[in-house]
C-alpha atoms as a PDB file:
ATOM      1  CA  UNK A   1     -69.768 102.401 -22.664  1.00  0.00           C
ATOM      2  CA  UNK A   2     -71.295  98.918 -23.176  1.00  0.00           C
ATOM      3  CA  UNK A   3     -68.834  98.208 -25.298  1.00  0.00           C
ATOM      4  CA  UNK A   4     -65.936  98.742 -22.776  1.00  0.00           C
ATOM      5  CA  UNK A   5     -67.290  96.760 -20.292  1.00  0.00           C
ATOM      6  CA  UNK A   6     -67.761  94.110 -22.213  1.00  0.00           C
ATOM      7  CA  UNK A   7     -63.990  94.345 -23.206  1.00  0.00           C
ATOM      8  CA  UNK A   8     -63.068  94.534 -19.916  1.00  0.00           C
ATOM      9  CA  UNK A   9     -65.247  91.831 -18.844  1.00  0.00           C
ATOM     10  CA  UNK A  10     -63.377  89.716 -21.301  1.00  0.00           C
ATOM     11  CA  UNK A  11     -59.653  90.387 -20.103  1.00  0.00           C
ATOM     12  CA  UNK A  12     -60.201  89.928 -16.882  1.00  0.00           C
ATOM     13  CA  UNK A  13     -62.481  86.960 -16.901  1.00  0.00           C
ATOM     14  CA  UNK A  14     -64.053  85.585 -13.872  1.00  0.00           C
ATOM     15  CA  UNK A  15     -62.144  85.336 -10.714  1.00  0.00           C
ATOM     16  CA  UNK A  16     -60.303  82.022  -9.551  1.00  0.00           C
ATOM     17  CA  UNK A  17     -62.183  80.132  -6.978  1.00  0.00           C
ATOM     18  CA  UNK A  18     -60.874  80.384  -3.685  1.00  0.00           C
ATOM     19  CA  UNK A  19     -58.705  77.360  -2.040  1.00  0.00           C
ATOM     20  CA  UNK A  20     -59.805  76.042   1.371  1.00  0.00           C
ATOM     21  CA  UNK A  21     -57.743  77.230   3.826  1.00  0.00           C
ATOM     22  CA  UNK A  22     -57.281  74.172   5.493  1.00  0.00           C
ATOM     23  CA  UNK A  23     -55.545  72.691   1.956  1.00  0.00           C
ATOM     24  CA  UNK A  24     -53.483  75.258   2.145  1.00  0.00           C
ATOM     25  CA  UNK A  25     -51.937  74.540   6.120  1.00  0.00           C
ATOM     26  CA  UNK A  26     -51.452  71.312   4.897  1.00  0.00           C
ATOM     27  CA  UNK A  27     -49.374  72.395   1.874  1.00  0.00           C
ATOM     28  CA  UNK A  28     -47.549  74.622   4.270  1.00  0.00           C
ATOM     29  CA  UNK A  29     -46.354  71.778   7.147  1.00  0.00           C
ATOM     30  CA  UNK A  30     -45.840  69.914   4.670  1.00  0.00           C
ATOM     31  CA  UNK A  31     -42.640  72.349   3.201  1.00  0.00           C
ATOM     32  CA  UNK A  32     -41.658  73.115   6.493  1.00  0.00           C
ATOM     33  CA  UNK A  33     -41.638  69.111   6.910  1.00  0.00           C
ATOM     34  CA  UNK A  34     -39.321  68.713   3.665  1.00  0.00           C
ATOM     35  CA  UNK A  35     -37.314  71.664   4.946  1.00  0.00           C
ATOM     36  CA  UNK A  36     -36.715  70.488   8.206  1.00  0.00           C
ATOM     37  CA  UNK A  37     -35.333  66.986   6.933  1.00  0.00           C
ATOM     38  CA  UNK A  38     -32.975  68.335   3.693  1.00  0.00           C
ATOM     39  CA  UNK A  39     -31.746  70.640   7.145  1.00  0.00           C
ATOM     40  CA  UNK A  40     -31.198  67.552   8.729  1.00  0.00           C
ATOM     41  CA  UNK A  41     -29.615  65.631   6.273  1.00  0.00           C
ATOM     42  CA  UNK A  42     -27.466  68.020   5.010  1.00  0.00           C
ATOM     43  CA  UNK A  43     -25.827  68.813   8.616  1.00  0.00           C
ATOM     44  CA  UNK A  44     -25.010  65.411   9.567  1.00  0.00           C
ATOM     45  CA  UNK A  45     -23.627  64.969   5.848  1.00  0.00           C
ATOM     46  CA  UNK A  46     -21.205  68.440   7.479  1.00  0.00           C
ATOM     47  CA  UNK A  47     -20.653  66.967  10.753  1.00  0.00           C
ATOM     48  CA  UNK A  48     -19.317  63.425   9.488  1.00  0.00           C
ATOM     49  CA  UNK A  49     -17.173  65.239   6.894  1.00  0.00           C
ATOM     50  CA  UNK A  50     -15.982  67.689   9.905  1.00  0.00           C
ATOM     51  CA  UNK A  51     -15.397  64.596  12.145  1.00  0.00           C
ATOM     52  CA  UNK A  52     -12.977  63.102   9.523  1.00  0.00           C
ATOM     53  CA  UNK A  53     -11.418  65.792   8.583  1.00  0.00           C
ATOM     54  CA  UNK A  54     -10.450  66.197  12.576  1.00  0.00           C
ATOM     55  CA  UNK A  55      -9.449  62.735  12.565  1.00  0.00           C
ATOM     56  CA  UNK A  56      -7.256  62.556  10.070  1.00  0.00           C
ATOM     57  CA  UNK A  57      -5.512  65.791  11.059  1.00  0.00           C
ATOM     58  CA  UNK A  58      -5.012  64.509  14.199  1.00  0.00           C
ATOM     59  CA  UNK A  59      -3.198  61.560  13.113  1.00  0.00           C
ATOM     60  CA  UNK A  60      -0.836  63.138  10.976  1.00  0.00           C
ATOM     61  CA  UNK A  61      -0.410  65.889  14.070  1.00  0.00           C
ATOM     62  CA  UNK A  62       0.334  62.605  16.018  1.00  0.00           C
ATOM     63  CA  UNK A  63       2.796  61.017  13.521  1.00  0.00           C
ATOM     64  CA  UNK A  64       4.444  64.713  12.777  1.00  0.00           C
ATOM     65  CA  UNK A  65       5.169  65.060  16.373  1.00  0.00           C
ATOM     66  CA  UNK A  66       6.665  61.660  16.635  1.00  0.00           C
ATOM     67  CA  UNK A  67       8.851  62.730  13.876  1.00  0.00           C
ATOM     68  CA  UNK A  68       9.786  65.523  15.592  1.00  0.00           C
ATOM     69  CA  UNK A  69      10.650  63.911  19.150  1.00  0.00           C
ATOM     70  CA  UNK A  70      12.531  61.583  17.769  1.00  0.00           C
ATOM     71  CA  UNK A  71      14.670  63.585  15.013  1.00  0.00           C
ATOM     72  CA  UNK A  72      14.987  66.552  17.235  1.00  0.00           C
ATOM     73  CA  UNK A  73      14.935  65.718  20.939  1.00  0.00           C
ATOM     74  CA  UNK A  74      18.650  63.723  21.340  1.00  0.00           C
ATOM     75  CA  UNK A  75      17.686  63.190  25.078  1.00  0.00           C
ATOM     76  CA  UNK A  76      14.639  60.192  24.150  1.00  0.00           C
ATOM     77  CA  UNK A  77      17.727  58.439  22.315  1.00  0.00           C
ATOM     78  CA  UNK A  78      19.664  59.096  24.896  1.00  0.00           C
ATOM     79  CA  UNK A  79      17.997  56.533  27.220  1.00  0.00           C
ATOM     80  CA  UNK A  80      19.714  53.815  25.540  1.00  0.00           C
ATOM     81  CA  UNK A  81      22.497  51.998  27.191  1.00  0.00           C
ATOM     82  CA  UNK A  82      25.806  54.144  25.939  1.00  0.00           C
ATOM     83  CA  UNK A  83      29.353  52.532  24.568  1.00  0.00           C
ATOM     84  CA  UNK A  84      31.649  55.043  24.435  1.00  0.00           C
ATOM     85  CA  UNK A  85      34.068  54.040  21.778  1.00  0.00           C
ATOM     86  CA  UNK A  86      38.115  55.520  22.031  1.00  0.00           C
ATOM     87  CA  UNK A  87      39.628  56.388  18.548  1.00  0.00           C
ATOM     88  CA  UNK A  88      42.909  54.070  17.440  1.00  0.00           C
ATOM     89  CA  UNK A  89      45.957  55.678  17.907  1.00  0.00           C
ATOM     90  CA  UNK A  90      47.985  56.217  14.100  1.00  0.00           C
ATOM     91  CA  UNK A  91      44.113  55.421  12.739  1.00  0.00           C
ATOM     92  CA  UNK A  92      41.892  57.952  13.207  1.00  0.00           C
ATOM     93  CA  UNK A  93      39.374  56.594  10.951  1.00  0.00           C
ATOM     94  CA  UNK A  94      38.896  53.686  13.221  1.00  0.00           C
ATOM     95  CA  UNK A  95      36.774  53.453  16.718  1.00  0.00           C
ATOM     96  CA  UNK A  96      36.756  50.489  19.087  1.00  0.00           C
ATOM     97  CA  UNK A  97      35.475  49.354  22.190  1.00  0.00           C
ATOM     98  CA  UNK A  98      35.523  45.595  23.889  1.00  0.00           C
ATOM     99  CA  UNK A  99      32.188  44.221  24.968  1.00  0.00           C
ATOM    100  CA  UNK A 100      32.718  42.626  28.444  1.00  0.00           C
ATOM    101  CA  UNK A 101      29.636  40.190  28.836  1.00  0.00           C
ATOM    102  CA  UNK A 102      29.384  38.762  32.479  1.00  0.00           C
ATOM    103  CA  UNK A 103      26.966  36.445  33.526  1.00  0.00           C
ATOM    104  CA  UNK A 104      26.670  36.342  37.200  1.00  0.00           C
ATOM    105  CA  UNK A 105      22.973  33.957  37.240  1.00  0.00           C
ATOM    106  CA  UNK A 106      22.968  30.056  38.250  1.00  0.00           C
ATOM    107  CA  UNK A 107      21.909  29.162  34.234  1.00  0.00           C
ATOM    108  CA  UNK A 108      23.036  29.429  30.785  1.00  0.00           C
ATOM    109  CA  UNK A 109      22.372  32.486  29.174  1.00  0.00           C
ATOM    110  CA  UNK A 110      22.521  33.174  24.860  1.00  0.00           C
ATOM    111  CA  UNK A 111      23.402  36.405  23.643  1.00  0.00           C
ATOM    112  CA  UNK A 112      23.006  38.401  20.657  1.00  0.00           C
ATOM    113  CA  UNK A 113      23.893  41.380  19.681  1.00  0.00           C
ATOM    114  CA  UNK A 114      22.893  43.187  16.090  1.00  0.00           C
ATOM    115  CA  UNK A 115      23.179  46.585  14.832  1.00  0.00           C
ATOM    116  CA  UNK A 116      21.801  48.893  11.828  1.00  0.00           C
ATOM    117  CA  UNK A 117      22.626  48.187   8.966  1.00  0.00           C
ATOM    118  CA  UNK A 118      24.671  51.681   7.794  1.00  0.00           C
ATOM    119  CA  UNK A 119      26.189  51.891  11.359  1.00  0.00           C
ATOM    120  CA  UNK A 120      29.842  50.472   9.874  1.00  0.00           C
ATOM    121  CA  UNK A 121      30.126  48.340  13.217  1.00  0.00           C
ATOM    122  CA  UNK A 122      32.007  44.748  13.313  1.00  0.00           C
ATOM    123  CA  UNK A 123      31.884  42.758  15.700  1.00  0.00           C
ATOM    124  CA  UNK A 124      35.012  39.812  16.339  1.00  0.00           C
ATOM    125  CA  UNK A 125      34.642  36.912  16.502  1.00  0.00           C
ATOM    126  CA  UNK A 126      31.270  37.102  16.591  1.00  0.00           C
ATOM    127  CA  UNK A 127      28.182  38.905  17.605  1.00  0.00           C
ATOM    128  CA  UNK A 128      26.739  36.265  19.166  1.00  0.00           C
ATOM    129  CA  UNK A 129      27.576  32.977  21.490  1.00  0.00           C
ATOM    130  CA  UNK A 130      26.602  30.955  24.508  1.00  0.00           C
ATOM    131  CA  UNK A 131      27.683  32.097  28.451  1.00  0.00           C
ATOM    132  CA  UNK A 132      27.480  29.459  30.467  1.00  0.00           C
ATOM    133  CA  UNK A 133      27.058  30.497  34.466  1.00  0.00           C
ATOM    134  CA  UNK A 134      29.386  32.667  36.633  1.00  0.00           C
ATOM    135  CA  UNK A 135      31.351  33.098  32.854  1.00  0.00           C
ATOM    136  CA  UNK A 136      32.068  35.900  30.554  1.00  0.00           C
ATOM    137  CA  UNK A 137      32.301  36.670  27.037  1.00  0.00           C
ATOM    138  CA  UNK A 138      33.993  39.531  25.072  1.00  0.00           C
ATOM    139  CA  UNK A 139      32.970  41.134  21.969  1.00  0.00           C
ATOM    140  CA  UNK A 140      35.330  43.644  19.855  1.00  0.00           C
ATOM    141  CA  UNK A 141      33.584  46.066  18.271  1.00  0.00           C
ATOM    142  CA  UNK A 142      35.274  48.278  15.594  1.00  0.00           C
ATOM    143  CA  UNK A 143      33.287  51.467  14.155  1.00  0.00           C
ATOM    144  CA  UNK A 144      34.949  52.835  10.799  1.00  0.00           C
ATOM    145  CA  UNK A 145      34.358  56.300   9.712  1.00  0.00           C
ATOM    146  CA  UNK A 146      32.387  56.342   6.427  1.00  0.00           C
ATOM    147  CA  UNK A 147      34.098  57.969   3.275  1.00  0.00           C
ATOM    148  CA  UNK A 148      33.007  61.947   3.075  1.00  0.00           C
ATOM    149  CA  UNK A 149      33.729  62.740   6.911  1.00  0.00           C
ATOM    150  CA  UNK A 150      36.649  63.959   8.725  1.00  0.00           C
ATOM    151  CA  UNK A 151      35.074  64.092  12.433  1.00  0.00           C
ATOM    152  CA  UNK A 152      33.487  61.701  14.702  1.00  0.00           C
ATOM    153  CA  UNK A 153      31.253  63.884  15.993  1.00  0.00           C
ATOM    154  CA  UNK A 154      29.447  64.628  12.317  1.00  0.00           C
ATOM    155  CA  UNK A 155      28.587  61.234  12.591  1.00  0.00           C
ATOM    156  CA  UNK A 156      24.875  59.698  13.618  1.00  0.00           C
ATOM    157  CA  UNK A 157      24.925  57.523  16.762  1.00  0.00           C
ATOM    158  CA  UNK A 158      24.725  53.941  15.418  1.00  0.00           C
ATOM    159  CA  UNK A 159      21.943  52.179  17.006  1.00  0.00           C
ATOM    160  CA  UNK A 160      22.684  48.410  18.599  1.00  0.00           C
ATOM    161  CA  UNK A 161      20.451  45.824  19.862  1.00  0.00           C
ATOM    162  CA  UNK A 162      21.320  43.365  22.640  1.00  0.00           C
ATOM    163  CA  UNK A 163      19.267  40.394  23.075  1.00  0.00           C
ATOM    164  CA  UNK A 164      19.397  37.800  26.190  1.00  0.00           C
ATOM    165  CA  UNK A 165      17.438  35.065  26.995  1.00  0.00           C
ATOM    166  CA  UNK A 166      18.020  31.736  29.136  1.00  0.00           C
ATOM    167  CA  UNK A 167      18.672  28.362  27.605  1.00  0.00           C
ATOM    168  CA  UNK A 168      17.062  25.176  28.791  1.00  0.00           C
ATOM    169  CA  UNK A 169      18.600  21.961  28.541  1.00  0.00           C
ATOM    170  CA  UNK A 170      20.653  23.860  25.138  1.00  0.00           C
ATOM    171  CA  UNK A 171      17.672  25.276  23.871  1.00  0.00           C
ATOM    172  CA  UNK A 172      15.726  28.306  23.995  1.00  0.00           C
ATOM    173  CA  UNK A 173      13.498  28.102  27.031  1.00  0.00           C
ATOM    174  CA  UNK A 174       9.496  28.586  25.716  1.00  0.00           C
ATOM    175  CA  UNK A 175       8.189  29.876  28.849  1.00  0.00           C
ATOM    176  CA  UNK A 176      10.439  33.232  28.901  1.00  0.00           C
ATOM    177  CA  UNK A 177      10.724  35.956  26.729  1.00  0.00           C
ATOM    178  CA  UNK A 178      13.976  37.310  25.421  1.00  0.00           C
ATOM    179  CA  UNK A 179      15.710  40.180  26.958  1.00  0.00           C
ATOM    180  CA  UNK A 180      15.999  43.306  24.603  1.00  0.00           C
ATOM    181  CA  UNK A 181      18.112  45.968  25.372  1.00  0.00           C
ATOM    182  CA  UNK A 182      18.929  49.205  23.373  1.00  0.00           C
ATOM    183  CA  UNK A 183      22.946  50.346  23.068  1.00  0.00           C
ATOM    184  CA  UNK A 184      23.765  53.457  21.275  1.00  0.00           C
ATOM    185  CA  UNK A 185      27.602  54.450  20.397  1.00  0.00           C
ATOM    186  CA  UNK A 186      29.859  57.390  21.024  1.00  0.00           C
ATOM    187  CA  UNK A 187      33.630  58.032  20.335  1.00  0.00           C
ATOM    188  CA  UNK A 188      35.252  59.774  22.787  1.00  0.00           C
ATOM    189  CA  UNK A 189      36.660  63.225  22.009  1.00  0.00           C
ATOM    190  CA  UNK A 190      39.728  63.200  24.562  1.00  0.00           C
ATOM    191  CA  UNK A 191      40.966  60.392  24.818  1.00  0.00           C
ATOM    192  CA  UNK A 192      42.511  57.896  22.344  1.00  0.00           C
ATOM    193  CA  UNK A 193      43.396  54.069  22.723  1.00  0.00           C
ATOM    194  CA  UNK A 194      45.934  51.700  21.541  1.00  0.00           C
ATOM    195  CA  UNK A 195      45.035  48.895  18.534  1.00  0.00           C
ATOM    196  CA  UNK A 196      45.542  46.037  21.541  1.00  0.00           C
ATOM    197  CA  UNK A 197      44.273  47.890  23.972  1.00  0.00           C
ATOM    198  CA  UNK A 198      40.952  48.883  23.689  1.00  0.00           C
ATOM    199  CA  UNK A 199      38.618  50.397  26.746  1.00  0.00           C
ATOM    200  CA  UNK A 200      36.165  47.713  27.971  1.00  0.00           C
ATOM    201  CA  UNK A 201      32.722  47.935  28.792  1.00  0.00           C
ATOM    202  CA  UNK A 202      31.168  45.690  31.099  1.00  0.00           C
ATOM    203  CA  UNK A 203      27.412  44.757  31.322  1.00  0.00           C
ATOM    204  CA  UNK A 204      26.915  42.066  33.754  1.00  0.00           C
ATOM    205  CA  UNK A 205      23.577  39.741  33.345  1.00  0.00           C
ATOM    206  CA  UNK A 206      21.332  39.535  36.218  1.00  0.00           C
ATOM    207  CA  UNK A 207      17.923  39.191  37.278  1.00  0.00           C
ATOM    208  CA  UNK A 208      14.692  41.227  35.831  1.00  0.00           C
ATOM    209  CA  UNK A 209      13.804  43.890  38.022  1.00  0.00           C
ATOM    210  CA  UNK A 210      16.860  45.076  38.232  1.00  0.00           C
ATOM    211  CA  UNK A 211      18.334  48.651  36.977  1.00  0.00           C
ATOM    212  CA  UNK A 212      20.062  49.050  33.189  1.00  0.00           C
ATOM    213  CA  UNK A 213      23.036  50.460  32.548  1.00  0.00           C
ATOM    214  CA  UNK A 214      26.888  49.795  31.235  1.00  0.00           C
ATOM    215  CA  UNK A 215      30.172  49.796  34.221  1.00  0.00           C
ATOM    216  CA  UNK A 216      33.059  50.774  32.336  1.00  0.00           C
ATOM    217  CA  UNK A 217      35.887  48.395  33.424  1.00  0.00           C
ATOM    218  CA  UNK A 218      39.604  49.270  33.858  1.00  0.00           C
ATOM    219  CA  UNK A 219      41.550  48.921  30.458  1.00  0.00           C
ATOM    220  CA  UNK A 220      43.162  45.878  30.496  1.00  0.00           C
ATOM    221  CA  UNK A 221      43.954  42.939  27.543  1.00  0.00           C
ATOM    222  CA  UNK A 222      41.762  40.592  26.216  1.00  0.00           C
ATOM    223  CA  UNK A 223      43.128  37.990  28.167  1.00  0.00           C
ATOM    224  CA  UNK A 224      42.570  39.579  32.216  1.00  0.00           C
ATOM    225  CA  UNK A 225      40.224  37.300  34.306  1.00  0.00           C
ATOM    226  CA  UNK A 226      37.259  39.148  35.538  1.00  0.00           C
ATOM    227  CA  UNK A 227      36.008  37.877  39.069  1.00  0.00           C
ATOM    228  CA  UNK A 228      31.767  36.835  38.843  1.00  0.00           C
ATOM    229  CA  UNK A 229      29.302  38.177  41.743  1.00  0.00           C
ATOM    230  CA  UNK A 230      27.237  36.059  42.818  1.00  0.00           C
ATOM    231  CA  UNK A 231      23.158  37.061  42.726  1.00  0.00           C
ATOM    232  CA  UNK A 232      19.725  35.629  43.148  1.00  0.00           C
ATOM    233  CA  UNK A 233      18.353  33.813  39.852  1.00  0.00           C
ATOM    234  CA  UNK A 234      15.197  35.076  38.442  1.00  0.00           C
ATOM    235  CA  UNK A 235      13.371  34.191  35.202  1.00  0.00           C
ATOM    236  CA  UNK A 236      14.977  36.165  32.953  1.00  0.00           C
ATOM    237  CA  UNK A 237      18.267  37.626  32.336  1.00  0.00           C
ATOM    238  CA  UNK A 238      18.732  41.590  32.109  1.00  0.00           C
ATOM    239  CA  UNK A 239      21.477  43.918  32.680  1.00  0.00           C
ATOM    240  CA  UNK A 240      22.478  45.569  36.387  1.00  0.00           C
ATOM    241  CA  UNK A 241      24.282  48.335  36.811  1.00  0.00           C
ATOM    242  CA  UNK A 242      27.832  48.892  38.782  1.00  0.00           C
ATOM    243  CA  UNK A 243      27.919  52.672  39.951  1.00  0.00           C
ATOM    244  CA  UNK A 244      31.239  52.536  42.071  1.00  0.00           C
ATOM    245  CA  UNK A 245      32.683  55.990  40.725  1.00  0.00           C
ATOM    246  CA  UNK A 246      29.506  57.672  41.196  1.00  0.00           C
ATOM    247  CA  UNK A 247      29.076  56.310  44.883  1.00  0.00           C
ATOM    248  CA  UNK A 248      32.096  58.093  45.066  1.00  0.00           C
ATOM    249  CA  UNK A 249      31.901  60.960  43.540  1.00  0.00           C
ATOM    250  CA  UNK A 250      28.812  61.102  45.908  1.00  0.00           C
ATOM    251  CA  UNK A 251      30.975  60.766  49.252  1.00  0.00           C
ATOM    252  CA  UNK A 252      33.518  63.068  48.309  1.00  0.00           C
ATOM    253  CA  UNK A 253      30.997  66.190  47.995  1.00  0.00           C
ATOM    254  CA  UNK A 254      29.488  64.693  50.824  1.00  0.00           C
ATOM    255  CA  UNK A 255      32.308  65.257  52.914  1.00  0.00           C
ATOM    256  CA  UNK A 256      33.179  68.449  51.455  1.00  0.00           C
ATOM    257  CA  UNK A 257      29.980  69.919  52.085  1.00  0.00           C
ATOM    258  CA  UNK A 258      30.493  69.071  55.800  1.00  0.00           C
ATOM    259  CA  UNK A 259      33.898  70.355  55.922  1.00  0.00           C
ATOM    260  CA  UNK A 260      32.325  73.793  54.391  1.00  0.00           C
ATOM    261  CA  UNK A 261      29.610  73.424  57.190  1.00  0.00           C
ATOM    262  CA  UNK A 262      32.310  72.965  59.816  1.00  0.00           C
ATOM    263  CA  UNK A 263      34.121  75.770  58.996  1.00  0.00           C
ATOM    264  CA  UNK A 264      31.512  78.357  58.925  1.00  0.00           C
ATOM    265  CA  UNK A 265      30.471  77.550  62.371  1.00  0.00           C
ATOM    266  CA  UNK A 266      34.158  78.280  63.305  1.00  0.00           C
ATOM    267  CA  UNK A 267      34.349  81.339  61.395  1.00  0.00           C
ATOM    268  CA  UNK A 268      31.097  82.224  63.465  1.00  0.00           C
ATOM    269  CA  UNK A 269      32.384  81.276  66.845  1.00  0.00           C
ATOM    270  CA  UNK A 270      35.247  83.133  66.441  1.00  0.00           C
ATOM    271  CA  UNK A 271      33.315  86.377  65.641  1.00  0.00           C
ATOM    272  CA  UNK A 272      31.118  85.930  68.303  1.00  0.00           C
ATOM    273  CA  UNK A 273      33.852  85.785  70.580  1.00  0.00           C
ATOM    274  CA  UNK A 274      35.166  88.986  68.995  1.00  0.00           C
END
């Protein structure tokens, strides 16, 4: 028996001294400290990876739907300032159009007009010049059809650029900006025009505040005086608008509304009477 004990005694050996308690709340706030800040560290490490990660998909959301609008929505291009082109009679591969320029302000006015690049639009005899006040200037432009395509209306819309600005004593004037103004072309499916004879569109020059547009003029030659308006001046030149068929357009349902109106208080009168 005393052996045994003595064995025993041996394996288990004395027993550990016991750690004050208070080392051992200090060993424990201090691993809930280190915790705490590898917590903290490692979510704002997640949050400024998140944060990119949103930013950059936002921007290429952004630029995507850019993209998009502008491939897909025809109506944003459609805001340009349109040239409806007439195809030439015996050559169908060949569009024009002639530019009527008016400038109807007190001062000289340079004008230039460019165009893309793969748009296959000339302009004669140039596409650019001087107007000098209460004077015009015409531009033919001539759109071919590129080789591969039968139709006009399997072509893109070529994109133009019209830009105005006053001249001062000759030279550009430093205190105003240029004029820029978007044009986008068309042929016209029904009706067709002669080599001479193009169909005109006139843009007359006026004063900044004023509306943008085009005012198809009647098809006439090259050579047919067009009579200037006379407007206030204003810094810088821009294009106005002439709606005359669409102010009447405007009267005639006008009066044919009233003439409806009319009748249907006869009609009424004479069933009342009835």
């Amino acid at each position: 028996m005393s052996e045994s004990k003595e064995t025993d005694n041996k394996v288990t050996g004395p027993p550990p001294p016991k750690e004050d308690p208070k080392d051992e709340k200090k060993d424990e706030e201090q691993m809930k400290t280190a915790k705490s800040a590898s917590l903290r560290k490692g979510n704002a490490k997640r949050s400024k990876k998140s944060s990119g990660s949103s930013k950059s998909s936002k921007k290429t959301r952004s630029r995507l739907s850019i993209r998009r609008t502008l491939r897909d929505d025809p109506e944003k291009e459609m805001k340009a300032t349109l040239l409806t082109f007439q195809a030439v009679k015996g050559k169908p591969e060949q569009a024009r159009v002639q530019l009527l320029l008016c400038n109807i302000s007190d001062r000289d006015i340079f004008v230039k007009l460019r165009c893309s690049a793969a748009s296959n639009v000339t302009a004669l005899p140039a596409g650019s010049g001087h107007i000098a006040p209460k004077s015009q200037m015409r531009i033919l432009l001539t759109w071919k059809m590129p080789e591969g395509f039968t139709q006009w209306k399997d072509l893109r819309m070529p994109k133009l650029l019209l830009t105005t600005y006053f001249l001062q004593s000759g030279e550009k004037s430093v205190d105003e900006a240029p004029t820029n103004t978007r044009l986008m072309a068309r042929v016209s499916t029904s009706k067709q025009c002669d080599p001479d004879t193009p169909p005109i569109e006139q843009l007359l020059l006026d004063a900044v505040g004023k509306d943008t547009g085009v005012t198809p003029a009647p098809t006439t030659s090259p050579n047919t005086a067009v009579p200037a308006t006379t407007t206030p001046t204003e810094p810088t030149p821009a294009l106005k608008t002439v709606k005359k068929d669409e102010q009447k357009e405007e009267e005639e349902v006008d009066n044919l509304r009233w003439i409806i109106i009319v009748l249907i208080m006869i009609i009424v009168l004479l069933l009342l009477q009835k």
